[in-house]
PDB file of N, CA and C in Angstrom:
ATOM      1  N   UNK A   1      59.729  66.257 102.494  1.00  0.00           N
ATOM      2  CA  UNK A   1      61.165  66.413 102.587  1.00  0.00           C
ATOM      3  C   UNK A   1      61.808  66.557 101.198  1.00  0.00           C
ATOM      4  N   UNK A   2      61.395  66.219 100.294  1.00  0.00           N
ATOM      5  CA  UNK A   2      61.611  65.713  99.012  1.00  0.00           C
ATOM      6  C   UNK A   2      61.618  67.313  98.266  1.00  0.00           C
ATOM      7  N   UNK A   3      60.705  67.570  98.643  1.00  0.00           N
ATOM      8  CA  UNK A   3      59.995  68.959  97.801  1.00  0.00           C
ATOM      9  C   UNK A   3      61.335  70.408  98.383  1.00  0.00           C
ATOM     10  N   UNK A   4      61.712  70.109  99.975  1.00  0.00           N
ATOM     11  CA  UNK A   4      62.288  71.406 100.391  1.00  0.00           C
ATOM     12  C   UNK A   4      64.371  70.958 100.204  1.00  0.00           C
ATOM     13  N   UNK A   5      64.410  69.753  99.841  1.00  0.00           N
ATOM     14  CA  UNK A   5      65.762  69.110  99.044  1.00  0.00           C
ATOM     15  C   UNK A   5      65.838  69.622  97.422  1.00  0.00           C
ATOM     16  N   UNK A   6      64.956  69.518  96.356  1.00  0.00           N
ATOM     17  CA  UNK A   6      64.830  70.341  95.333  1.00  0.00           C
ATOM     18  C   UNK A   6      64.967  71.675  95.280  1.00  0.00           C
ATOM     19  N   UNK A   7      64.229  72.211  96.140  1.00  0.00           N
ATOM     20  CA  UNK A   7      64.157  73.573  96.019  1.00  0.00           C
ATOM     21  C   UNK A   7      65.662  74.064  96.374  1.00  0.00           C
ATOM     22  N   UNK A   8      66.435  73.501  97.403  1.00  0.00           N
ATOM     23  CA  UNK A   8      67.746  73.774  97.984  1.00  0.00           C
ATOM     24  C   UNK A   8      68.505  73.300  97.103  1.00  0.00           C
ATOM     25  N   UNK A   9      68.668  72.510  95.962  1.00  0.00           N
ATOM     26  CA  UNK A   9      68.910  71.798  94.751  1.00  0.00           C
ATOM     27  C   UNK A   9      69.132  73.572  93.885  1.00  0.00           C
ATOM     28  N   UNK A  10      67.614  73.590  93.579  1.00  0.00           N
ATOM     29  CA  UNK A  10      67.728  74.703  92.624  1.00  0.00           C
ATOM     30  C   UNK A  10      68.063  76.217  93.136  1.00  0.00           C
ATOM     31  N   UNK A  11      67.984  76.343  94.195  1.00  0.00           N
ATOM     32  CA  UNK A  11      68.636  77.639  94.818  1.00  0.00           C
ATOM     33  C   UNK A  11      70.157  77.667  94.398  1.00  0.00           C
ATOM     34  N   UNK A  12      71.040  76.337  94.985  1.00  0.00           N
ATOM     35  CA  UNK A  12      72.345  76.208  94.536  1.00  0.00           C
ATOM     36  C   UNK A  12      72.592  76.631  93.104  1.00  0.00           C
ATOM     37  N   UNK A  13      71.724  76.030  92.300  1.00  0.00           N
ATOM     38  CA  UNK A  13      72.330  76.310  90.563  1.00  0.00           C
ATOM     39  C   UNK A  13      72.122  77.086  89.999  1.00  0.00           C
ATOM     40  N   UNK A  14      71.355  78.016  90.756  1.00  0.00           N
ATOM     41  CA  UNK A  14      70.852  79.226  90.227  1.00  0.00           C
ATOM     42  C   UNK A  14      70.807  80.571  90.779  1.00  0.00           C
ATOM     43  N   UNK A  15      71.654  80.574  92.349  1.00  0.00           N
ATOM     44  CA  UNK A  15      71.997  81.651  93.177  1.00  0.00           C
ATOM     45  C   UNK A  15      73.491  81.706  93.448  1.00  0.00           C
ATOM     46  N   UNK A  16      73.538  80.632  94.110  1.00  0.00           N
ATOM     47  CA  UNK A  16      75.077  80.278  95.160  1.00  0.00           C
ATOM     48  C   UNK A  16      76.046  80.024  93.883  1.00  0.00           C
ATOM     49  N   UNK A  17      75.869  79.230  92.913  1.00  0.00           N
ATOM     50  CA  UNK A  17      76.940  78.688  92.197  1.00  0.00           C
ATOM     51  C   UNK A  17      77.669  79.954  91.241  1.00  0.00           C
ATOM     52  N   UNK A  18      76.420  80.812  90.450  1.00  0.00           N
ATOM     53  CA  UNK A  18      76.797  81.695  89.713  1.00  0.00           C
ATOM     54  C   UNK A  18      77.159  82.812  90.377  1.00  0.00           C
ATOM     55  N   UNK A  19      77.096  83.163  91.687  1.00  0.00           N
ATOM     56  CA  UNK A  19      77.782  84.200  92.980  1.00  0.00           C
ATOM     57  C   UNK A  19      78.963  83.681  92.955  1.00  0.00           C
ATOM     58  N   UNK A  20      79.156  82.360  93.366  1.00  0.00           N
ATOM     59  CA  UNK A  20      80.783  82.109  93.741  1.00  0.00           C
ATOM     60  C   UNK A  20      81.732  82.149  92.791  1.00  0.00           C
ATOM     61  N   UNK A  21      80.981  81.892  91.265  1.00  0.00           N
ATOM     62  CA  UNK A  21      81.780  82.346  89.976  1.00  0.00           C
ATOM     63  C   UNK A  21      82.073  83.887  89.824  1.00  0.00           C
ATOM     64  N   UNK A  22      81.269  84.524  89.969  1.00  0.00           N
ATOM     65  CA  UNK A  22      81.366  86.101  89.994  1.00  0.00           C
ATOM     66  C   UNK A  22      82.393  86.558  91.004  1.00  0.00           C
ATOM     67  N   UNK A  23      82.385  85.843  92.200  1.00  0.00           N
ATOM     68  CA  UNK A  23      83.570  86.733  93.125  1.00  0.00           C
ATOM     69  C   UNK A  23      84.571  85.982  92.858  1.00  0.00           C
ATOM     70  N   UNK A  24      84.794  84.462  92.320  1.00  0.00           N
ATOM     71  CA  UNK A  24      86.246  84.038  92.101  1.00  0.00           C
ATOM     72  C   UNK A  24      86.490  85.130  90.781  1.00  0.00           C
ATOM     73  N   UNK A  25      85.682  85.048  89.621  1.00  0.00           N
ATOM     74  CA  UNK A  25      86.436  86.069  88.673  1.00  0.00           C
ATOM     75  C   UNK A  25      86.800  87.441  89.239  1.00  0.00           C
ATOM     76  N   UNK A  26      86.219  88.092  90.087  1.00  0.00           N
ATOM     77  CA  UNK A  26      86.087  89.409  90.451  1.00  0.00           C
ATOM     78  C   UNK A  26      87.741  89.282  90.972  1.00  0.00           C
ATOM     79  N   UNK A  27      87.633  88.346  91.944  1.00  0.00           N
ATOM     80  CA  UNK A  27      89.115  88.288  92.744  1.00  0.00           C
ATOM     81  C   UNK A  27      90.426  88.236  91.461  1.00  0.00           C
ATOM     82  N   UNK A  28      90.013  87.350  90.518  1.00  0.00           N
ATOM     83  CA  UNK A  28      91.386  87.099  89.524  1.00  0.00           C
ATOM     84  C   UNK A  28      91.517  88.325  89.214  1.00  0.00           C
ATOM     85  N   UNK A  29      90.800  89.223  88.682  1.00  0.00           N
ATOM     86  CA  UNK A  29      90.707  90.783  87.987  1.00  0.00           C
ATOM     87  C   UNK A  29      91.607  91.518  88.943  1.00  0.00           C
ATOM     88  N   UNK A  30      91.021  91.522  90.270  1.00  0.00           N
ATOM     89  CA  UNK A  30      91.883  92.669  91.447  1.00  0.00           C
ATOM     90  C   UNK A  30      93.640  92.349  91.125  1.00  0.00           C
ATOM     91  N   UNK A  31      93.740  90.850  90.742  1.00  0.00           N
ATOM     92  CA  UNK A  31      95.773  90.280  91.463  1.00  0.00           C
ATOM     93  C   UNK A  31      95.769  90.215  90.484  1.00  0.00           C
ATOM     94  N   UNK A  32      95.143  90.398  88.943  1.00  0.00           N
ATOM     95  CA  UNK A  32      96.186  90.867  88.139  1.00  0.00           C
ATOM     96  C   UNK A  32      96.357  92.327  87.503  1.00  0.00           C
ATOM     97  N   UNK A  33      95.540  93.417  88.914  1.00  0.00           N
ATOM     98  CA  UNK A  33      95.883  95.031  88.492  1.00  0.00           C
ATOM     99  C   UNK A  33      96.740  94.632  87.919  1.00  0.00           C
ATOM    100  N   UNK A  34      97.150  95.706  87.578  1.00  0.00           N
ATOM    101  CA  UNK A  34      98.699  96.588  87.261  1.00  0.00           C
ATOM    102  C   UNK A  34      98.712  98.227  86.782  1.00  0.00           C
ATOM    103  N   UNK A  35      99.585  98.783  86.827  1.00  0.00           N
ATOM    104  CA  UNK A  35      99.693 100.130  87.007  1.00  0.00           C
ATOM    105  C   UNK A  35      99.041 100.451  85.701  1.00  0.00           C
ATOM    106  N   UNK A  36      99.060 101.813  85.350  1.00  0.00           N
ATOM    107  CA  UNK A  36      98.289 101.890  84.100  1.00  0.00           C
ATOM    108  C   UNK A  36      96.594 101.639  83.734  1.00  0.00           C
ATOM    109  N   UNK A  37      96.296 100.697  84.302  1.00  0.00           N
ATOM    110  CA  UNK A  37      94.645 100.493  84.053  1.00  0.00           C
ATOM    111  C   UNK A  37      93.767 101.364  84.731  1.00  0.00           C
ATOM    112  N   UNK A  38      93.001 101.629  83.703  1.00  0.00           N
ATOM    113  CA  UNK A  38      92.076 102.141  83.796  1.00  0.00           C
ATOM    114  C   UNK A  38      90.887 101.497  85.105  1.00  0.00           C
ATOM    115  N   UNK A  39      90.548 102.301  85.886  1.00  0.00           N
ATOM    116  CA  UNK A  39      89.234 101.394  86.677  1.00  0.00           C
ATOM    117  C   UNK A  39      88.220 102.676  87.161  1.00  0.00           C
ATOM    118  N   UNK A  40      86.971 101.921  87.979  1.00  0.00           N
ATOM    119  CA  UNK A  40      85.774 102.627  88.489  1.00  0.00           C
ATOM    120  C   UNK A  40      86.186 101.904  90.178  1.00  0.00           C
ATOM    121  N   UNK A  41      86.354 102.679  90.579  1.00  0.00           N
ATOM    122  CA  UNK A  41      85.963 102.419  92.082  1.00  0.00           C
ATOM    123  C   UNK A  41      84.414 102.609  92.619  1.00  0.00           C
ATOM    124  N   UNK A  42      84.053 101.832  93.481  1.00  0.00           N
ATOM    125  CA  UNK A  42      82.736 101.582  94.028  1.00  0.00           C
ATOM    126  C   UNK A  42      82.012 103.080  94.403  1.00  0.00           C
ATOM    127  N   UNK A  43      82.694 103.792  94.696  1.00  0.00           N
ATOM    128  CA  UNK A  43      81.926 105.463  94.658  1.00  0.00           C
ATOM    129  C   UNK A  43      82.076 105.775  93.420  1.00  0.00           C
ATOM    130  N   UNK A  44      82.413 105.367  92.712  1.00  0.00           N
ATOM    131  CA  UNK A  44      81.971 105.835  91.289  1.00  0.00           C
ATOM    132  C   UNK A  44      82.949 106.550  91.020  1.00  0.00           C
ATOM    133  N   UNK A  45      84.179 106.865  91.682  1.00  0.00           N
ATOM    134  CA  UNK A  45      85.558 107.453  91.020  1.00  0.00           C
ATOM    135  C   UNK A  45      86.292 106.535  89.989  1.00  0.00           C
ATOM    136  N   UNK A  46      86.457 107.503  89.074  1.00  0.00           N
ATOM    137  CA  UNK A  46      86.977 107.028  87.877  1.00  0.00           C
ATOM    138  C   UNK A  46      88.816 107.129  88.129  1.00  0.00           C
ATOM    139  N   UNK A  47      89.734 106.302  87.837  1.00  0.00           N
ATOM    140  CA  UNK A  47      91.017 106.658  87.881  1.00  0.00           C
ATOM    141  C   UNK A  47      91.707 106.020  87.108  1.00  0.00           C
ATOM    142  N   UNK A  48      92.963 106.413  87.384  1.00  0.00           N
ATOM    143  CA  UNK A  48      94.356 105.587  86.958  1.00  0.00           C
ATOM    144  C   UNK A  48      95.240 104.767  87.641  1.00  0.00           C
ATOM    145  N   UNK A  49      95.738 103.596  87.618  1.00  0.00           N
ATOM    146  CA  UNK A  49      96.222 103.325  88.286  1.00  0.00           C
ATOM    147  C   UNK A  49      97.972 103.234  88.938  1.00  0.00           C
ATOM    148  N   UNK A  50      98.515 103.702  89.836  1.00  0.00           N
ATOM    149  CA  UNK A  50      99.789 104.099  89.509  1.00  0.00           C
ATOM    150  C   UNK A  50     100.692 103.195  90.649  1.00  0.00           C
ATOM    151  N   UNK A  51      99.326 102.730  91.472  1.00  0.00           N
ATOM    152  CA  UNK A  51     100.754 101.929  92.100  1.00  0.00           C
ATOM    153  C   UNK A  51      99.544 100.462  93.018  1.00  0.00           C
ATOM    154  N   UNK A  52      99.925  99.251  92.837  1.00  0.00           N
ATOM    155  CA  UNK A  52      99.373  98.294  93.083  1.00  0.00           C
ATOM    156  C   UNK A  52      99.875  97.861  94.609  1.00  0.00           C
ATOM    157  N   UNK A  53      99.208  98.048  96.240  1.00  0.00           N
ATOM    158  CA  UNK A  53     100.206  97.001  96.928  1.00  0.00           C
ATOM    159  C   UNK A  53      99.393  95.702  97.159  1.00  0.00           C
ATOM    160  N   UNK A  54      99.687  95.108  98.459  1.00  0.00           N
ATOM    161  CA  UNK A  54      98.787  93.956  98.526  1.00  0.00           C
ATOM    162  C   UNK A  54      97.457  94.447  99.065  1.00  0.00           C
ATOM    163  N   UNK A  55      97.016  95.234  99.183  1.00  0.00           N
ATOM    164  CA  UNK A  55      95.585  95.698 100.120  1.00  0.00           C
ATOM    165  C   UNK A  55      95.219  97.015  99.182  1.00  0.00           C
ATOM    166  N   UNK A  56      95.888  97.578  99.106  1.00  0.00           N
ATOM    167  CA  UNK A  56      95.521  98.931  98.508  1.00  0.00           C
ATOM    168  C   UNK A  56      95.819  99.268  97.101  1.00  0.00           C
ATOM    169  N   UNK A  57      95.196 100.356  96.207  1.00  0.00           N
ATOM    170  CA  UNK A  57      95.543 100.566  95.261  1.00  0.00           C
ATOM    171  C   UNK A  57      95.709 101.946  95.046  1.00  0.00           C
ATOM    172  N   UNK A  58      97.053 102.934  94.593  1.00  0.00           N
ATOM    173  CA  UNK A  58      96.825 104.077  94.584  1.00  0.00           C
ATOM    174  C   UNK A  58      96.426 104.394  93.292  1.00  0.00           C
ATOM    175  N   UNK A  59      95.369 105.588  92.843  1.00  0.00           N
ATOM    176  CA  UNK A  59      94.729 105.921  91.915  1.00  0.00           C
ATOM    177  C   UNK A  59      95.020 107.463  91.731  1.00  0.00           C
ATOM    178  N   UNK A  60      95.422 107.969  90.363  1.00  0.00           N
ATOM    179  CA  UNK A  60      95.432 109.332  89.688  1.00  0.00           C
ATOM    180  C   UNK A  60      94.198 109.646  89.250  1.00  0.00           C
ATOM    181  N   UNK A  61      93.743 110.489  90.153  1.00  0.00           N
ATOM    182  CA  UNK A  61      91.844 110.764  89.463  1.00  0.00           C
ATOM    183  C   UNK A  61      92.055 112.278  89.188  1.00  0.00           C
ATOM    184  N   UNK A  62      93.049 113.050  89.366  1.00  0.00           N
ATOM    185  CA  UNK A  62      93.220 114.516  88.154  1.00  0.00           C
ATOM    186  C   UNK A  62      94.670 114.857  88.150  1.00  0.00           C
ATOM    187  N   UNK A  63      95.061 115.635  87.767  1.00  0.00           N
ATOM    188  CA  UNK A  63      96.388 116.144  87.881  1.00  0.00           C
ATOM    189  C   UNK A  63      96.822 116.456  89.178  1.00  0.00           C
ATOM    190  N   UNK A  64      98.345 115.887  89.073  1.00  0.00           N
ATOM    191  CA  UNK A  64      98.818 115.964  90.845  1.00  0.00           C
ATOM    192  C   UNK A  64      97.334 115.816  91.614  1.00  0.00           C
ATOM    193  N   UNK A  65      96.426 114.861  91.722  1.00  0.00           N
ATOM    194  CA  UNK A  65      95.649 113.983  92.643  1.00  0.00           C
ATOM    195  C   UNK A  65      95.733 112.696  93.008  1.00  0.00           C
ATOM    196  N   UNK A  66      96.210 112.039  93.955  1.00  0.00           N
ATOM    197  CA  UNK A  66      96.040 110.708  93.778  1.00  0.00           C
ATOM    198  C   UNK A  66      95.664 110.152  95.392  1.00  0.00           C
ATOM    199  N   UNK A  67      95.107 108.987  95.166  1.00  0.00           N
ATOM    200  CA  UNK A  67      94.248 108.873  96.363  1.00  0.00           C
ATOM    201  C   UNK A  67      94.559 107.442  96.569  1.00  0.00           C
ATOM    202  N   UNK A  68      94.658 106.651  97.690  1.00  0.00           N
ATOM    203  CA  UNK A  68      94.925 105.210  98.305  1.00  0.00           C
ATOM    204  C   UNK A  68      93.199 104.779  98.495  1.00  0.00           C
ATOM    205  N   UNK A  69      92.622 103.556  97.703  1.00  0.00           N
ATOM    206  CA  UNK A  69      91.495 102.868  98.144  1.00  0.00           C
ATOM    207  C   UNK A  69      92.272 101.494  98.340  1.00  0.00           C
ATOM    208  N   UNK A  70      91.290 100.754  99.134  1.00  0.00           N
ATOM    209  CA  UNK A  70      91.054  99.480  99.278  1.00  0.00           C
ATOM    210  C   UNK A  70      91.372  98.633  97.840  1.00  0.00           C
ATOM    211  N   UNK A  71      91.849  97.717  97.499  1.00  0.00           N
ATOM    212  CA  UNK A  71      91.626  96.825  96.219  1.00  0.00           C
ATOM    213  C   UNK A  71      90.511  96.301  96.178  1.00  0.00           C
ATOM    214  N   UNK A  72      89.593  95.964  97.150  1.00  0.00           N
ATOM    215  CA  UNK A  72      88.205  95.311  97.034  1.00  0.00           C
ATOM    216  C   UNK A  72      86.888  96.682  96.421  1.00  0.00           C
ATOM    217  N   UNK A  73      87.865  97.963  96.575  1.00  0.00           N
ATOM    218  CA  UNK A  73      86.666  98.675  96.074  1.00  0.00           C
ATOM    219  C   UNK A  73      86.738  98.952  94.568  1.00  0.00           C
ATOM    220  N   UNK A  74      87.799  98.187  93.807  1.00  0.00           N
ATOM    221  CA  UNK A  74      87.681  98.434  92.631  1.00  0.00           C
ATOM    222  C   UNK A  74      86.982  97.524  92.166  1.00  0.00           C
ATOM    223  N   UNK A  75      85.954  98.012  91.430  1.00  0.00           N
ATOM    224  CA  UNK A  75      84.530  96.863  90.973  1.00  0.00           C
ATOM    225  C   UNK A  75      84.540  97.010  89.278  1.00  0.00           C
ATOM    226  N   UNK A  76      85.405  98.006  88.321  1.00  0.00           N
ATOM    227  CA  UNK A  76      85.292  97.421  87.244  1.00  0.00           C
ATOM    228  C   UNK A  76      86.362  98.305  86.688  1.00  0.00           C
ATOM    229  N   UNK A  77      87.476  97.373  85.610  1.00  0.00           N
ATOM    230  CA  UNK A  77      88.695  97.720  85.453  1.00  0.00           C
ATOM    231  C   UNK A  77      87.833  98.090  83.654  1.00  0.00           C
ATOM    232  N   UNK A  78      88.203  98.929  83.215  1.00  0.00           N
ATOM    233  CA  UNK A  78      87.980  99.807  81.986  1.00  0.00           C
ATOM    234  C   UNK A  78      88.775  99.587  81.145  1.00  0.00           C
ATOM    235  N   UNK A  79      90.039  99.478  81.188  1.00  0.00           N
ATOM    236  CA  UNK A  79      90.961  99.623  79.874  1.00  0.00           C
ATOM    237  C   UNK A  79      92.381  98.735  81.249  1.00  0.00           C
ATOM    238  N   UNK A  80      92.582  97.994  79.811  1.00  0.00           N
ATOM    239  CA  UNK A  80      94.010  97.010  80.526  1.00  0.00           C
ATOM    240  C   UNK A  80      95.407  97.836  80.325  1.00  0.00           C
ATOM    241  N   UNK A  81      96.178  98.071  80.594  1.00  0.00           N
ATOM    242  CA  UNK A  81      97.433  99.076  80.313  1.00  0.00           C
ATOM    243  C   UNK A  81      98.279  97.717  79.529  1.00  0.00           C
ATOM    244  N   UNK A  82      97.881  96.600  79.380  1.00  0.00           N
ATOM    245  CA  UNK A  82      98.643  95.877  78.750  1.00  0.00           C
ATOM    246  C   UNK A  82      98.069  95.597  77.045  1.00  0.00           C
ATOM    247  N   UNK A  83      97.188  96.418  76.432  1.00  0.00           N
ATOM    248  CA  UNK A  83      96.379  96.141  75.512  1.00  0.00           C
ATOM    249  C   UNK A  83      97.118  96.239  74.111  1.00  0.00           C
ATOM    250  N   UNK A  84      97.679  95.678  73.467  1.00  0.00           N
ATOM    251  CA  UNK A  84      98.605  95.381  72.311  1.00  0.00           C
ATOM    252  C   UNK A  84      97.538  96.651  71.343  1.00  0.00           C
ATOM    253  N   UNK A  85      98.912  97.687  71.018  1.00  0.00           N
ATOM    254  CA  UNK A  85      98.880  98.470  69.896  1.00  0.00           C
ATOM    255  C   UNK A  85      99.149  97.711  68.331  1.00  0.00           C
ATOM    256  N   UNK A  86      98.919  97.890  67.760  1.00  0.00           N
ATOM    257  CA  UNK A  86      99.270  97.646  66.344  1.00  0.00           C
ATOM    258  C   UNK A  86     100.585  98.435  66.098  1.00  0.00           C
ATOM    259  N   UNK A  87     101.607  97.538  65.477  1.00  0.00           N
ATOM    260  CA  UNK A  87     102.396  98.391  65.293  1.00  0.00           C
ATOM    261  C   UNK A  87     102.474  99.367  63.907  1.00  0.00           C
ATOM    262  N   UNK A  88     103.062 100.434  63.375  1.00  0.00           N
ATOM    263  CA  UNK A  88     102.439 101.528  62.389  1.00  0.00           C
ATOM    264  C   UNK A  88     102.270 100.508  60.710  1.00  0.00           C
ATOM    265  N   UNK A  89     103.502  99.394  60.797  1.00  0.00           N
ATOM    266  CA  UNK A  89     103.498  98.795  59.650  1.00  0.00           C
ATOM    267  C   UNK A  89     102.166  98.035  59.632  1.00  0.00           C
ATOM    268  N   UNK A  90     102.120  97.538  61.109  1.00  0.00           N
ATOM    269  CA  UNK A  90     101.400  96.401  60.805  1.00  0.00           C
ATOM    270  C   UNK A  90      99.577  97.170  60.400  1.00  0.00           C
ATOM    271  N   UNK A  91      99.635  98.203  60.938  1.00  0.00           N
ATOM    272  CA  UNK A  91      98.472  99.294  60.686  1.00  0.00           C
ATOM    273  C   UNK A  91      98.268  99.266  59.438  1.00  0.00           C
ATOM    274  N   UNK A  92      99.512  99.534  58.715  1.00  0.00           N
ATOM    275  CA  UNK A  92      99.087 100.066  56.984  1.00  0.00           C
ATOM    276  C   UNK A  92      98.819  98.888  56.388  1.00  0.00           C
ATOM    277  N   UNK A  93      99.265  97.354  56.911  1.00  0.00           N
ATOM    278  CA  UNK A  93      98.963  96.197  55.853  1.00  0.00           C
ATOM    279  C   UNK A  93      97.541  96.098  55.939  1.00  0.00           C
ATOM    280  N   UNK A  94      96.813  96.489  57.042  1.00  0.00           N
ATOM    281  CA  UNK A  94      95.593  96.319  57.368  1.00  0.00           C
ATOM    282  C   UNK A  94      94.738  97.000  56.374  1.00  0.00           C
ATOM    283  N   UNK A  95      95.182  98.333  56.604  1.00  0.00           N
ATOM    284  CA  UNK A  95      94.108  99.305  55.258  1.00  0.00           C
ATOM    285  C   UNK A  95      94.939  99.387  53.945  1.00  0.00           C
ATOM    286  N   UNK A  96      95.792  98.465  53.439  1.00  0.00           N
ATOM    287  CA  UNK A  96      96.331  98.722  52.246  1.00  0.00           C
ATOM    288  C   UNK A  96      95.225  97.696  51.648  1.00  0.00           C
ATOM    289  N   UNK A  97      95.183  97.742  50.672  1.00  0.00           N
ATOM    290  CA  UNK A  97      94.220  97.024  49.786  1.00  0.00           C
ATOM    291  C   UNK A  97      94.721  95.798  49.235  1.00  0.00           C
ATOM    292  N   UNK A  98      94.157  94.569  49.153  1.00  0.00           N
ATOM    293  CA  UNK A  98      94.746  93.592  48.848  1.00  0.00           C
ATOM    294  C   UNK A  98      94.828  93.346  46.773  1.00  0.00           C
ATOM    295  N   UNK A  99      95.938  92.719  46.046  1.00  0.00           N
ATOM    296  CA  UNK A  99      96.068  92.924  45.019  1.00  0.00           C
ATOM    297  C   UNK A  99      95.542  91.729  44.391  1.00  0.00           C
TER     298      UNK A  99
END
């Protein structure tokens, strides 16, 4: 009994636990889309994102194209539309040379 309690021991810490971490992060990623980001949908369409609802996400995948998926089929967001530019000053203090 001892031996098939371990093994169900180490299945947990090493299957189940790091799965349920992966889909709680997966889930935080989907509710905080937002328009603008970049993602891969599960067929492997690449898009844009232009409009977030609660179930669906509409996506710009070419000019005047845009298509309604599921939010669960977006499996990896590429670029955040919230990603802080440098602003032009703050650009030049960077490559100006220090005295």
């Amino acid at each position: 009994m001892l031996p098939m309690i371990l093994i169900f021991v180490l299945f947990y810490f090493m299957l189940i636990r790091p799965q349920r971490r992966q889909q709680k992060e997966h889930q935080l990623r989907l509710a905080a889309l937002k328009s603008g980001d970049e993602v891969i949908a599960c067929g492997g369409l690449h898009g844009l994102v232009t409009n977030v609802a609660e179930r669906t996400v509409t996506l710009k995948i070419a000019d005047n194209v845009k298509i309604k998926v599921e939010k669960q089929s977006v499996t990896t967001i590429l670029k955040k539309s919230e990603e802080p530019a440098l602003a032009p000053e703050a650009e030049k203090a960077e490559t100006a040379p220090a005295n």
